[in-house]
Structure formats: structure tokens, C-alpha cells
PDB file of N, CA and C in Angstrom:
ATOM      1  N   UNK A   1      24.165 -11.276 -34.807  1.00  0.00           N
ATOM      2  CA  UNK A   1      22.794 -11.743 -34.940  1.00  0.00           C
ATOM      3  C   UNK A   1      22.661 -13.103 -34.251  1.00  0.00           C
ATOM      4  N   UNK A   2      21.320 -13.336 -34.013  1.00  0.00           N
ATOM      5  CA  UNK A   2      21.279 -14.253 -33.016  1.00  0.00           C
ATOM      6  C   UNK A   2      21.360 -15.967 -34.115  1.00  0.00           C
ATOM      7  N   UNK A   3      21.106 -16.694 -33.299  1.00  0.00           N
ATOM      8  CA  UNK A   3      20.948 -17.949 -34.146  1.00  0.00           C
ATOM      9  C   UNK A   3      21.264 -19.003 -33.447  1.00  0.00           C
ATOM     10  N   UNK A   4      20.283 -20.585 -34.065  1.00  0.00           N
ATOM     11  CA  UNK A   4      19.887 -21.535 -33.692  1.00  0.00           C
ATOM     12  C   UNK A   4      21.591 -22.324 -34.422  1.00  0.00           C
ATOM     13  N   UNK A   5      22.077 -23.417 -33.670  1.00  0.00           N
ATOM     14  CA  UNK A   5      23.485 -23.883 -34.103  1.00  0.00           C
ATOM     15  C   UNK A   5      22.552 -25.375 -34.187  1.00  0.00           C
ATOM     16  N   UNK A   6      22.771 -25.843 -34.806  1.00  0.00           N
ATOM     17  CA  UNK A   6      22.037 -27.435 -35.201  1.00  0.00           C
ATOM     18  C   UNK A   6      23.078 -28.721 -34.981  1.00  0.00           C
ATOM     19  N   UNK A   7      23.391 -28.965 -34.582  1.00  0.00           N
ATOM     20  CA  UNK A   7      23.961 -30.241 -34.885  1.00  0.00           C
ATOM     21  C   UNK A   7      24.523 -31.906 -33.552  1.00  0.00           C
ATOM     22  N   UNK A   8      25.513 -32.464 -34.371  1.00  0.00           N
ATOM     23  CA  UNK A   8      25.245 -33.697 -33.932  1.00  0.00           C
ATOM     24  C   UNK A   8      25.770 -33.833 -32.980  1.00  0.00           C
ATOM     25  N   UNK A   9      25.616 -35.004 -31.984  1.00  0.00           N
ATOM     26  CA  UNK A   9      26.030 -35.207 -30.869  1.00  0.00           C
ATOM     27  C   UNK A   9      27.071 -35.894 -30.908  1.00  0.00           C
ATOM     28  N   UNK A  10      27.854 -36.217 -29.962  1.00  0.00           N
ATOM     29  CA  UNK A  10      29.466 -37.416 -30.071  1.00  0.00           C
ATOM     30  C   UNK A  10      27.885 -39.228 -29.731  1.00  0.00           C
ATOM     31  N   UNK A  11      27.008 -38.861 -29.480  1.00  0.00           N
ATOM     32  CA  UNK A  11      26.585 -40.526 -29.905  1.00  0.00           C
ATOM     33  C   UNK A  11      25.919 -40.436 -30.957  1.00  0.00           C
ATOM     34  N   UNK A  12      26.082 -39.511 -31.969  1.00  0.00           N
ATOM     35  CA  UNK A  12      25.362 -39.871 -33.509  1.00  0.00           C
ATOM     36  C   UNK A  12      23.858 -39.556 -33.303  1.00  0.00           C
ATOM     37  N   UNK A  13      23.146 -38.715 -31.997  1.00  0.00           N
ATOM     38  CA  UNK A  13      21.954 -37.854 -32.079  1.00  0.00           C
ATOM     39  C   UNK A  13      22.031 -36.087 -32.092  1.00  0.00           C
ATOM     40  N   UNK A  14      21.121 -35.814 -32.345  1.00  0.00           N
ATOM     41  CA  UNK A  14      20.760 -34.314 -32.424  1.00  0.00           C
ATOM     42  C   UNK A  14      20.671 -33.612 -31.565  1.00  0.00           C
ATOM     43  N   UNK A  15      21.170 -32.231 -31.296  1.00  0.00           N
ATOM     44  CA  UNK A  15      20.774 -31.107 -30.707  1.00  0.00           C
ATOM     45  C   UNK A  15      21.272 -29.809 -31.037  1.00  0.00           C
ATOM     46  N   UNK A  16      20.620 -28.804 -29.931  1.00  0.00           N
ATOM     47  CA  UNK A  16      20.505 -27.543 -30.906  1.00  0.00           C
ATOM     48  C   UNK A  16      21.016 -26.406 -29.902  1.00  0.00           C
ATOM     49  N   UNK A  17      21.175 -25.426 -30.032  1.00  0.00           N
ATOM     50  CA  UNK A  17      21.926 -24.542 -28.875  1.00  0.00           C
ATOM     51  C   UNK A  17      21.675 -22.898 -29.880  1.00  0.00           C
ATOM     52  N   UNK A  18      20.903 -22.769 -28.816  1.00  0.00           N
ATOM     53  CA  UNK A  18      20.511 -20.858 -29.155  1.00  0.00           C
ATOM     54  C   UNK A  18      21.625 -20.085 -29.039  1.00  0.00           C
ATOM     55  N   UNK A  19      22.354 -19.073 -29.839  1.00  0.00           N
ATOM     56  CA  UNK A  19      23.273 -18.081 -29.670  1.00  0.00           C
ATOM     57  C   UNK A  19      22.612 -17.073 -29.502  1.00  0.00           C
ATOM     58  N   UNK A  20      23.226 -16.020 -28.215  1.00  0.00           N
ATOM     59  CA  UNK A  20      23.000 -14.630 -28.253  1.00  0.00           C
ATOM     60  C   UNK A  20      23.713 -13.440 -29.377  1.00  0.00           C
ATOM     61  N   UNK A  21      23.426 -12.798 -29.680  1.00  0.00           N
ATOM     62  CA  UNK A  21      24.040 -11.743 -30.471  1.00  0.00           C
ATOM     63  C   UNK A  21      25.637 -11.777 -30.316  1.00  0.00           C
ATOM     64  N   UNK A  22      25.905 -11.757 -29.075  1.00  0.00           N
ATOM     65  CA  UNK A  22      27.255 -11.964 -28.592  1.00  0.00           C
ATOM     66  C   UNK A  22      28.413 -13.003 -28.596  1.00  0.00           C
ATOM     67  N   UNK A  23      27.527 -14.324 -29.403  1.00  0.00           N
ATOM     68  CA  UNK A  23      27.687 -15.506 -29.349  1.00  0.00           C
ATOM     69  C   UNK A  23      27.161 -16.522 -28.565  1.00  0.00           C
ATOM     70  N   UNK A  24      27.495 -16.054 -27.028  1.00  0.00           N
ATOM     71  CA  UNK A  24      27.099 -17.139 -25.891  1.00  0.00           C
ATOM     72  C   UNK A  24      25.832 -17.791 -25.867  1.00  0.00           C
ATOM     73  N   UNK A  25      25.902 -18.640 -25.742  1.00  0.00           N
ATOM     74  CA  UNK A  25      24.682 -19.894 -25.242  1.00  0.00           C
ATOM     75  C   UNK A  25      23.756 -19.518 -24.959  1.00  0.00           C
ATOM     76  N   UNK A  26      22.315 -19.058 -24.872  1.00  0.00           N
ATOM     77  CA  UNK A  26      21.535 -18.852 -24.070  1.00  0.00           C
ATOM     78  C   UNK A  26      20.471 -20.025 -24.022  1.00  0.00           C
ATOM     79  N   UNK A  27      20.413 -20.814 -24.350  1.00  0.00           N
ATOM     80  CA  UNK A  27      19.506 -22.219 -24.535  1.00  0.00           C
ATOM     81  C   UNK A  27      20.094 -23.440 -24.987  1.00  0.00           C
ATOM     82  N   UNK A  28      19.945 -24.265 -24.395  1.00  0.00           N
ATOM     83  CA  UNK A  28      20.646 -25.700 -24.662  1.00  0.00           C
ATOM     84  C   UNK A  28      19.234 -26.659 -24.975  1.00  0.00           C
ATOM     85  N   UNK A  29      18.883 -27.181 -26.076  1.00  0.00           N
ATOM     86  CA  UNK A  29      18.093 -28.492 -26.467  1.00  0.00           C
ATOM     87  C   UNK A  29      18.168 -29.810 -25.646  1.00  0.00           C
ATOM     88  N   UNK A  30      17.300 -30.436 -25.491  1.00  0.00           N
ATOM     89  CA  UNK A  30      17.832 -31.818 -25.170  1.00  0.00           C
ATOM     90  C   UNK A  30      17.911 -32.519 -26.392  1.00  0.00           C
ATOM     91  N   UNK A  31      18.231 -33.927 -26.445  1.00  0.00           N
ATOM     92  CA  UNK A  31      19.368 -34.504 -27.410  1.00  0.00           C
ATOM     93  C   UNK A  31      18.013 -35.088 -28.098  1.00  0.00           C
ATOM     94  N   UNK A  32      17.953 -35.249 -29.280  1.00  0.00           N
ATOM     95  CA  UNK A  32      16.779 -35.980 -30.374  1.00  0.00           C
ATOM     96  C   UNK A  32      17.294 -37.036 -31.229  1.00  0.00           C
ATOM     97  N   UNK A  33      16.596 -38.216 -31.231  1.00  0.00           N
ATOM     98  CA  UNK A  33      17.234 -39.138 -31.706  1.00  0.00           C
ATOM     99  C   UNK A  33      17.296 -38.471 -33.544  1.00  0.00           C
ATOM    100  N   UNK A  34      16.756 -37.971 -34.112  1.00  0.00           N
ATOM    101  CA  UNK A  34      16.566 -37.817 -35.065  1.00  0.00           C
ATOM    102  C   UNK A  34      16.876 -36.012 -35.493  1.00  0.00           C
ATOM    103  N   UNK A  35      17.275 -35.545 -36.870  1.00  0.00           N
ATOM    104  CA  UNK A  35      17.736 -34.543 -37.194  1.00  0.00           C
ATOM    105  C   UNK A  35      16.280 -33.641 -37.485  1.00  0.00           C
ATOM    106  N   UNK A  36      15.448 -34.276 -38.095  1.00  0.00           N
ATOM    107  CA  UNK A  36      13.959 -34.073 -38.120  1.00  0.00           C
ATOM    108  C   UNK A  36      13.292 -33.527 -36.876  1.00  0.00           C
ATOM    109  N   UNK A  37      13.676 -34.479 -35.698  1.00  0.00           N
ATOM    110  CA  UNK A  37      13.278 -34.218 -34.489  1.00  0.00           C
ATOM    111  C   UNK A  37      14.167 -33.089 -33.474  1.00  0.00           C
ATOM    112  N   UNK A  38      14.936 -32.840 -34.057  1.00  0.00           N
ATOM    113  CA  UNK A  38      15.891 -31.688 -33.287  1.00  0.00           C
ATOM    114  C   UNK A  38      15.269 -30.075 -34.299  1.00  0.00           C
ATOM    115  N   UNK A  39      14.357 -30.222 -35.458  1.00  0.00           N
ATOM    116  CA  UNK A  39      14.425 -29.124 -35.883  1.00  0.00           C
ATOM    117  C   UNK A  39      12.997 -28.906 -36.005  1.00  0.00           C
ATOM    118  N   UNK A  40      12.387 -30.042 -35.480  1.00  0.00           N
ATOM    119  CA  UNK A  40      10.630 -29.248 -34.502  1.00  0.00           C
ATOM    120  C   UNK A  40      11.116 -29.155 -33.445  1.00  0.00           C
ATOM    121  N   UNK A  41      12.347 -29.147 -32.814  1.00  0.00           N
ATOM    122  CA  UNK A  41      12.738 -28.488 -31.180  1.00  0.00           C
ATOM    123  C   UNK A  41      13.048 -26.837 -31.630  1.00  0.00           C
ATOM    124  N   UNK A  42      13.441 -26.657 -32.724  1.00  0.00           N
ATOM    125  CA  UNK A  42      13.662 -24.927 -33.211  1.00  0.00           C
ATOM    126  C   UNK A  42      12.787 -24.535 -33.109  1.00  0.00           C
ATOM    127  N   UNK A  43      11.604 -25.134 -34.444  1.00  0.00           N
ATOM    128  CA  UNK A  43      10.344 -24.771 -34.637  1.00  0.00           C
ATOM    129  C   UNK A  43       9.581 -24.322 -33.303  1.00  0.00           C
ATOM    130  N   UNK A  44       9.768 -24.797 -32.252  1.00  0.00           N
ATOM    131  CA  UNK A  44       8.632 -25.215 -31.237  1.00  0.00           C
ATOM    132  C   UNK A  44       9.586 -23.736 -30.487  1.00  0.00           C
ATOM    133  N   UNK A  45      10.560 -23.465 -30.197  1.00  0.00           N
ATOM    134  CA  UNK A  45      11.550 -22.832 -29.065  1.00  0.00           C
ATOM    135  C   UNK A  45      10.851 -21.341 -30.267  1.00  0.00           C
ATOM    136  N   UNK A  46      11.177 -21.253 -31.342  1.00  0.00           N
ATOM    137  CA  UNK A  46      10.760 -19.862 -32.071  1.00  0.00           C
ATOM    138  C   UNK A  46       9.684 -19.748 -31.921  1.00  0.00           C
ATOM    139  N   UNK A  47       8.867 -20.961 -31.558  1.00  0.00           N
ATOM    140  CA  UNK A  47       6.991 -20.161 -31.008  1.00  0.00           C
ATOM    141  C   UNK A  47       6.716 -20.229 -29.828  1.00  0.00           C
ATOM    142  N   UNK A  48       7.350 -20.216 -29.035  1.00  0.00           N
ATOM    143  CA  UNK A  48       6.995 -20.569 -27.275  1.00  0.00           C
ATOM    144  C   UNK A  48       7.696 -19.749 -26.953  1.00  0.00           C
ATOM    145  N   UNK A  49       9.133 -19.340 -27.805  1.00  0.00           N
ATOM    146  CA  UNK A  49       9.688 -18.442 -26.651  1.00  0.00           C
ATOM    147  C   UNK A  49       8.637 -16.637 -26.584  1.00  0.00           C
ATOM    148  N   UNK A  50       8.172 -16.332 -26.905  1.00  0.00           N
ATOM    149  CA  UNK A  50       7.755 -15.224 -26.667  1.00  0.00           C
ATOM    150  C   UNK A  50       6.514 -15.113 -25.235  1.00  0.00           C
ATOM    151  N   UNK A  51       6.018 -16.451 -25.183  1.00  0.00           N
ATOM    152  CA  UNK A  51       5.095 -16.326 -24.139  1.00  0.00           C
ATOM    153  C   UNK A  51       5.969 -16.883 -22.763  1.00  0.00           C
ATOM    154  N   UNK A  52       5.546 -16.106 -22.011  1.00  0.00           N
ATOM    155  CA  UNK A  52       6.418 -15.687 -20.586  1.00  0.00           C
ATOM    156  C   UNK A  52       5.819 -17.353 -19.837  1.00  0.00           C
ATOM    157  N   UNK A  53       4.777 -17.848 -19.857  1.00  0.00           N
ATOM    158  CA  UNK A  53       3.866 -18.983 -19.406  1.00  0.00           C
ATOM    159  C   UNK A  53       4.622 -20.045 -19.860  1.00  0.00           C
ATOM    160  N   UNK A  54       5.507 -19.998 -20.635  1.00  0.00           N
ATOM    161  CA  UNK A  54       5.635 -21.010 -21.332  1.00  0.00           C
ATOM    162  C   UNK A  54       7.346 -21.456 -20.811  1.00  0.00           C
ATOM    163  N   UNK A  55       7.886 -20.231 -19.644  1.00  0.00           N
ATOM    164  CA  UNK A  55       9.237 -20.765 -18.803  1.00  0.00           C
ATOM    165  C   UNK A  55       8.945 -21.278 -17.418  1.00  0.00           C
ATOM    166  N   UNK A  56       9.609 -22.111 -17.268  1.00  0.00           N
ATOM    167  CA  UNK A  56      10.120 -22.223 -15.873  1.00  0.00           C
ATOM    168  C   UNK A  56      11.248 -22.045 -14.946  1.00  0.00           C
ATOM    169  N   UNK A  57      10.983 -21.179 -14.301  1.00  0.00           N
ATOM    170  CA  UNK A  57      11.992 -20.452 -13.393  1.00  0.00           C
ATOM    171  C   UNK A  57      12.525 -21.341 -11.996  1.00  0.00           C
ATOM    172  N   UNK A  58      13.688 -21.612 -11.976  1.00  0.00           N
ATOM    173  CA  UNK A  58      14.275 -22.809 -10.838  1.00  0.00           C
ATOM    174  C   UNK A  58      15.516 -22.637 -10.817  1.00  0.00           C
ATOM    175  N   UNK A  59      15.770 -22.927  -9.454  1.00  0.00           N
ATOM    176  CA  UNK A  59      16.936 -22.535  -8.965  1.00  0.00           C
ATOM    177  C   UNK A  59      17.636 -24.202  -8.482  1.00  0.00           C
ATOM    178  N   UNK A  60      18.674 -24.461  -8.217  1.00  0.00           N
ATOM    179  CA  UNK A  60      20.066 -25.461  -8.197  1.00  0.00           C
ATOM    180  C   UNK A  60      20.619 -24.980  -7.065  1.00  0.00           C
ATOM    181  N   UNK A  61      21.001 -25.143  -5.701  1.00  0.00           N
ATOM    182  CA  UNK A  61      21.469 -24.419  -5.144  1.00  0.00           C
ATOM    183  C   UNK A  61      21.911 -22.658  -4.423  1.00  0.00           C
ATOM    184  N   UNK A  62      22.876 -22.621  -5.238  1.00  0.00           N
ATOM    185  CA  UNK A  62      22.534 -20.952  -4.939  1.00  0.00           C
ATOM    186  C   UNK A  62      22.284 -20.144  -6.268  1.00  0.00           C
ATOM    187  N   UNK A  63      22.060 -21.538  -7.667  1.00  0.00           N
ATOM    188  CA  UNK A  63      22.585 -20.280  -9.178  1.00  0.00           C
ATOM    189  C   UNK A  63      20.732 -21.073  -9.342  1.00  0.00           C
ATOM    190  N   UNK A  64      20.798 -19.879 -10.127  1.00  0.00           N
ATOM    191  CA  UNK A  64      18.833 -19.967 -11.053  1.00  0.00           C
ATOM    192  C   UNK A  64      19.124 -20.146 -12.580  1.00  0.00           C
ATOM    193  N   UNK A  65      18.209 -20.724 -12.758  1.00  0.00           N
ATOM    194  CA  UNK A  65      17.970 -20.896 -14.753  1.00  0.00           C
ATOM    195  C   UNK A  65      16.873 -21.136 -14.670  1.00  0.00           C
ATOM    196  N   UNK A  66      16.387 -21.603 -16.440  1.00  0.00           N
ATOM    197  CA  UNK A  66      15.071 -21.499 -16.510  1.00  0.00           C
ATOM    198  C   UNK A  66      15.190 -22.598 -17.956  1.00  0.00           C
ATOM    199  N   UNK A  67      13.919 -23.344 -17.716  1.00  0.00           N
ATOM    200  CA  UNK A  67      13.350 -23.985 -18.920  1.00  0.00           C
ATOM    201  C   UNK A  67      12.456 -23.652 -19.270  1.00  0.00           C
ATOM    202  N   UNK A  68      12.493 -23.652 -20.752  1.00  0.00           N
ATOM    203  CA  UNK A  68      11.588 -23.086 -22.229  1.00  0.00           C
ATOM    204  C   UNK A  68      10.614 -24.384 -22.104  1.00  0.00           C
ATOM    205  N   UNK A  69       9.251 -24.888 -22.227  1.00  0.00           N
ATOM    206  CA  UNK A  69       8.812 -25.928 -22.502  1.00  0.00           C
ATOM    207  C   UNK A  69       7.529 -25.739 -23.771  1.00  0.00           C
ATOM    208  N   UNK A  70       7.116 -26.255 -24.293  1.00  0.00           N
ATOM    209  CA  UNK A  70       6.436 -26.218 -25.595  1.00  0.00           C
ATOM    210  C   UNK A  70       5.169 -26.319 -25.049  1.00  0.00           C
ATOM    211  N   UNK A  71       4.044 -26.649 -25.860  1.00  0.00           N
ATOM    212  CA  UNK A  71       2.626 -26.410 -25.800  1.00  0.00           C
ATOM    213  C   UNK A  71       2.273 -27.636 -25.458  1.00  0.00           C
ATOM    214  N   UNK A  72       2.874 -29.119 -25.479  1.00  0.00           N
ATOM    215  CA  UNK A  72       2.757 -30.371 -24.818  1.00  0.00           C
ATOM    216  C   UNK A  72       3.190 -30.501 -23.320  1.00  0.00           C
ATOM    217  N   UNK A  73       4.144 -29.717 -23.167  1.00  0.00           N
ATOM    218  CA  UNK A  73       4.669 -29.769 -22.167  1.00  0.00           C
ATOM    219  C   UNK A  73       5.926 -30.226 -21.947  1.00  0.00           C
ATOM    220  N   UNK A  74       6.388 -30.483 -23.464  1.00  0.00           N
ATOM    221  CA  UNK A  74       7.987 -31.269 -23.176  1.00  0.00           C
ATOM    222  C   UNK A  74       8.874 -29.917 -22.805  1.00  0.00           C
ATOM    223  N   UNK A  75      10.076 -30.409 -22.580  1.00  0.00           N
ATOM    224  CA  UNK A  75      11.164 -29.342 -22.853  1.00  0.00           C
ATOM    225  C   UNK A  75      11.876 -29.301 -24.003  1.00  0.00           C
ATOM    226  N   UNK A  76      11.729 -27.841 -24.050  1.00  0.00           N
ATOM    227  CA  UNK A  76      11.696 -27.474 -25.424  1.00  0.00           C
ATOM    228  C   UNK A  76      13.734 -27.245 -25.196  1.00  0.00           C
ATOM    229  N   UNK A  77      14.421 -26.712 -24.033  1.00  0.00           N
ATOM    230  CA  UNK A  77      15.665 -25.721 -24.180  1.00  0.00           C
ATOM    231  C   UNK A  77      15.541 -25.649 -22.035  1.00  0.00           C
ATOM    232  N   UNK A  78      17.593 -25.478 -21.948  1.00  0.00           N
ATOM    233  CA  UNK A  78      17.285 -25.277 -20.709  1.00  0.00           C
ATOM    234  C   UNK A  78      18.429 -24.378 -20.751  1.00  0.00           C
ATOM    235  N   UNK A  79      18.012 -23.082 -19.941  1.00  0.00           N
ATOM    236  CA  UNK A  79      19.445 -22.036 -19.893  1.00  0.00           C
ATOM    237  C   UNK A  79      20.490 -22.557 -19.028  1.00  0.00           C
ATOM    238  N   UNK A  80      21.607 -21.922 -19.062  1.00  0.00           N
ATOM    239  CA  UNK A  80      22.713 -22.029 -18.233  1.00  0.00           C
ATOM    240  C   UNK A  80      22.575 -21.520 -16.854  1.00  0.00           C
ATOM    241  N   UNK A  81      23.228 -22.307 -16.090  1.00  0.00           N
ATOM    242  CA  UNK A  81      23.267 -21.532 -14.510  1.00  0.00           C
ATOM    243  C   UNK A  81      23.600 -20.231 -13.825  1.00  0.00           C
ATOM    244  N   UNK A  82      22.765 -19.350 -13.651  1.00  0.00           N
ATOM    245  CA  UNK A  82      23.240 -17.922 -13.356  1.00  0.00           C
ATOM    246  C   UNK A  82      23.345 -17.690 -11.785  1.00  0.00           C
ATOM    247  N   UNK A  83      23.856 -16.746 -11.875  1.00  0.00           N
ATOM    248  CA  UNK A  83      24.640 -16.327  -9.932  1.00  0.00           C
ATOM    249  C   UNK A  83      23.337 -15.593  -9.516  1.00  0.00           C
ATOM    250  N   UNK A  84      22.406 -15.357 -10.583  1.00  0.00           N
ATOM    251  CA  UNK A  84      21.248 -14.436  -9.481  1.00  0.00           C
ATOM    252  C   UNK A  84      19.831 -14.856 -10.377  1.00  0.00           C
ATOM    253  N   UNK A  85      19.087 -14.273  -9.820  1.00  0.00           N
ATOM    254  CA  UNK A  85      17.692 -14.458 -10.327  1.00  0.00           C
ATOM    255  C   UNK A  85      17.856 -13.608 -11.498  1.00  0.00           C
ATOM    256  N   UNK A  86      18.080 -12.170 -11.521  1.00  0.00           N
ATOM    257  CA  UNK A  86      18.538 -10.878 -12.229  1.00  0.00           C
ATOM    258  C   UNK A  86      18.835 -11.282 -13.707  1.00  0.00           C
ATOM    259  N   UNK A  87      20.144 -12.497 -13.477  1.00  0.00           N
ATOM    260  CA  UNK A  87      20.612 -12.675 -14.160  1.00  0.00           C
ATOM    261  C   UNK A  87      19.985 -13.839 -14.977  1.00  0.00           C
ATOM    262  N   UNK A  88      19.293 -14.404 -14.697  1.00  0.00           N
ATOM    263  CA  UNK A  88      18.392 -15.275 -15.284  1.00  0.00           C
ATOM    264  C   UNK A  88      17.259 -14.159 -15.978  1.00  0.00           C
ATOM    265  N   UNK A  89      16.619 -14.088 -15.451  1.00  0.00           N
ATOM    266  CA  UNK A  89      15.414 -12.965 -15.870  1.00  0.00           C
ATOM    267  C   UNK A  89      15.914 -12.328 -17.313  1.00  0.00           C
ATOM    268  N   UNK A  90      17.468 -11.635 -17.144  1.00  0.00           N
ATOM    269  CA  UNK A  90      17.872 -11.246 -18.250  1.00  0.00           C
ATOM    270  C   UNK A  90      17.990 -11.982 -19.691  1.00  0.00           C
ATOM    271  N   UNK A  91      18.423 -13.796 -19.011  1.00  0.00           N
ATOM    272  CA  UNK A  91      18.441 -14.524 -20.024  1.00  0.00           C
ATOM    273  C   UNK A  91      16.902 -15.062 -20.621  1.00  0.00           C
ATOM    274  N   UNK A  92      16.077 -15.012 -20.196  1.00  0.00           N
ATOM    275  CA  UNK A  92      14.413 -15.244 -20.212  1.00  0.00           C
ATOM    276  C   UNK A  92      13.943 -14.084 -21.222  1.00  0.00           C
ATOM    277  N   UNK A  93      14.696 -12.858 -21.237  1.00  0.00           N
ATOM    278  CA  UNK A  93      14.414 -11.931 -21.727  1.00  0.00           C
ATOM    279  C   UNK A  93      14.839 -12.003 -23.430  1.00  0.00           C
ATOM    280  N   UNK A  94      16.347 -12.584 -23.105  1.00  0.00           N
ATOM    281  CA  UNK A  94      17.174 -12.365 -24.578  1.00  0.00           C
ATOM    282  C   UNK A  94      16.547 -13.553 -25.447  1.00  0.00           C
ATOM    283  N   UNK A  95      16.026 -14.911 -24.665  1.00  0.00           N
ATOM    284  CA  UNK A  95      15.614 -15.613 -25.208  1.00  0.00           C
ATOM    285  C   UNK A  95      14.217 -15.427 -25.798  1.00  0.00           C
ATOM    286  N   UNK A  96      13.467 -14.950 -25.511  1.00  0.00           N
ATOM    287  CA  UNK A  96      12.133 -13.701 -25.800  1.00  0.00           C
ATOM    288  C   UNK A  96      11.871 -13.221 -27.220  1.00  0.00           C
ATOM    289  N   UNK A  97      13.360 -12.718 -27.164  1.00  0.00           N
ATOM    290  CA  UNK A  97      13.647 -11.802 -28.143  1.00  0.00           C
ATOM    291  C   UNK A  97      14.037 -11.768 -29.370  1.00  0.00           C
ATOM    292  N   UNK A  98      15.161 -13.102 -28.863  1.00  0.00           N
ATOM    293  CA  UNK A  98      15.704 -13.558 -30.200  1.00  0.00           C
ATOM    294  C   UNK A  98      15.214 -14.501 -30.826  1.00  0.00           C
ATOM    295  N   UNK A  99      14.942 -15.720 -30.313  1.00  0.00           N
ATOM    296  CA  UNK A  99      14.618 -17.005 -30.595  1.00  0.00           C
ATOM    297  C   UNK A  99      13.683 -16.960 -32.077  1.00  0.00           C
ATOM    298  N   UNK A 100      12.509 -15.905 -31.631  1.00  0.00           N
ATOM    299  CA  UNK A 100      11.672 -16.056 -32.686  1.00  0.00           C
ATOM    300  C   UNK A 100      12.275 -15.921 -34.077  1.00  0.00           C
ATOM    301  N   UNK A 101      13.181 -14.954 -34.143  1.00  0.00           N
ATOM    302  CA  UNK A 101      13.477 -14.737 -35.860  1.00  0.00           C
ATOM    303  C   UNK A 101      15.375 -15.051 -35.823  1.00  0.00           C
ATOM    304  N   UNK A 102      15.421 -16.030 -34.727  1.00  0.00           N
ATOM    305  CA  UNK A 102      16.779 -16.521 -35.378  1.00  0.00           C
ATOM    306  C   UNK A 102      16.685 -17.445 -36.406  1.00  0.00           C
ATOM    307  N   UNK A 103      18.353 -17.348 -37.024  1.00  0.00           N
ATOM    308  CA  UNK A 103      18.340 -17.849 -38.437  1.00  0.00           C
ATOM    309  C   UNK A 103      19.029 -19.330 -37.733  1.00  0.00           C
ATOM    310  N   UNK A 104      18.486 -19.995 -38.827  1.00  0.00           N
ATOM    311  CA  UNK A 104      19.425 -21.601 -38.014  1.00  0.00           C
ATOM    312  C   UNK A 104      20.849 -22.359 -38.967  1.00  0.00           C
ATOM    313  N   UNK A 105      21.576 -22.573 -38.262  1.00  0.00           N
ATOM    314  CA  UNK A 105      23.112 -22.791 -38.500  1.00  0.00           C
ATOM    315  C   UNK A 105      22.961 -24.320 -38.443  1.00  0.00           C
ATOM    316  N   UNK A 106      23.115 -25.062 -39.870  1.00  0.00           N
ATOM    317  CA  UNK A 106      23.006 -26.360 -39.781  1.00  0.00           C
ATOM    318  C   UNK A 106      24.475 -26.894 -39.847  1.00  0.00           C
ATOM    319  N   UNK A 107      25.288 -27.277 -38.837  1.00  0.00           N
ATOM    320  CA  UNK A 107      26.397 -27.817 -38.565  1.00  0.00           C
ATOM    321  C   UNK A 107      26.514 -29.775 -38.358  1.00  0.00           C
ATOM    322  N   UNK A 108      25.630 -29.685 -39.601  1.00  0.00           N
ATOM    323  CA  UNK A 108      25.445 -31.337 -39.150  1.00  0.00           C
ATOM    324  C   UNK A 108      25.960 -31.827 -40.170  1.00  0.00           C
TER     325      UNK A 108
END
């Protein structure tokens, strides 16, 4: 089952990292000074991820990923670097899917 991993950083701030069913990563948080503030980054990633408007699709060279961004416009989550578009798309997908009714893993 999928799920949100919560916790602290090595400088004593917050962040959060989406698991796929499989385990692996599919979303990385940026860092929140606050534990409060890392868990309206869940809140916000379980209601944005379902609308397709709400990623951005970009490529790094030759690998593609994509950022999740919220209804302000911050960034909400940024995927990992994939070898194809394909393979991004797929992760856009799992993140879609799961995000909304993952359970969250407070490791803080």
C-alpha cells in the first residue's frame, strides 16, 4: 500500500516522500521549516494530485520528471529522474492514484 513517509531532516526541518506500492519513491517534498508545515505539504499533494493541470512536465538533459504544484502555485513534490518521457508519464500516473488515499507514516 502506498504511503506518505513524514519526517526529519539531518538540519532539524521537515519533509515528506510518497511511496509506491512497491516501496520506491515516487515524490520527494521540499524541506519545511516546521512539522505542521510539512503535513499541509501531504494535505495539499492528496488534493492536487488527481488533477493532471496541476503537474509539470520537464526534462534535465536527456532524463524527464515532473513537479506536483498546489493551488498557490508552490511546489507541492518533485519526482525522480526518468530515462524517458514514458517513464515519467507512468510516474504522473501512480502519483494520481495513490497520493489521494495514502496513509501517512510519521517517522519523526
Amino acid at each position: 500500500m502506498a504511503y506518505f513517509a513524514l519526517k526529519r531532516t539531518s538540519n532539524q526541518q521537515f519533509m515528506f516522500n510518497l511511496h509506491a506500492d512497491n516501496g520506491e519513491i515516487i515524490l520527494t517534498s521540499e524541506t519545511y521549516v516546521s512539522k505542521q508545515g510539512a503535513q499541509g505539504g501531504i494535505t495539499s499533494a492528496k488534493t492536487n494530485a488527481p488533477n493532471d493541470s496541476r503537474y509539470d512536465r520537464r526534462t534535465s538533459g536527456s532524463q524527464s520528471y515532473f513537479v506536483l504544484r498546489g493551488t498557490n502555485n508552490e511546489v507541492v513534490g518533485t519526482s525522480e529522474r526518468y530515462t524517458s518521457k514514458q517513464a515519467m508519464e507512468n510516474g504522473v500516473s501512480a502519483v494520481k492514484k495513490e497520493a489521494p488515499t495514502a496513509a501517512v507514516s510519521d517517522l519523526t
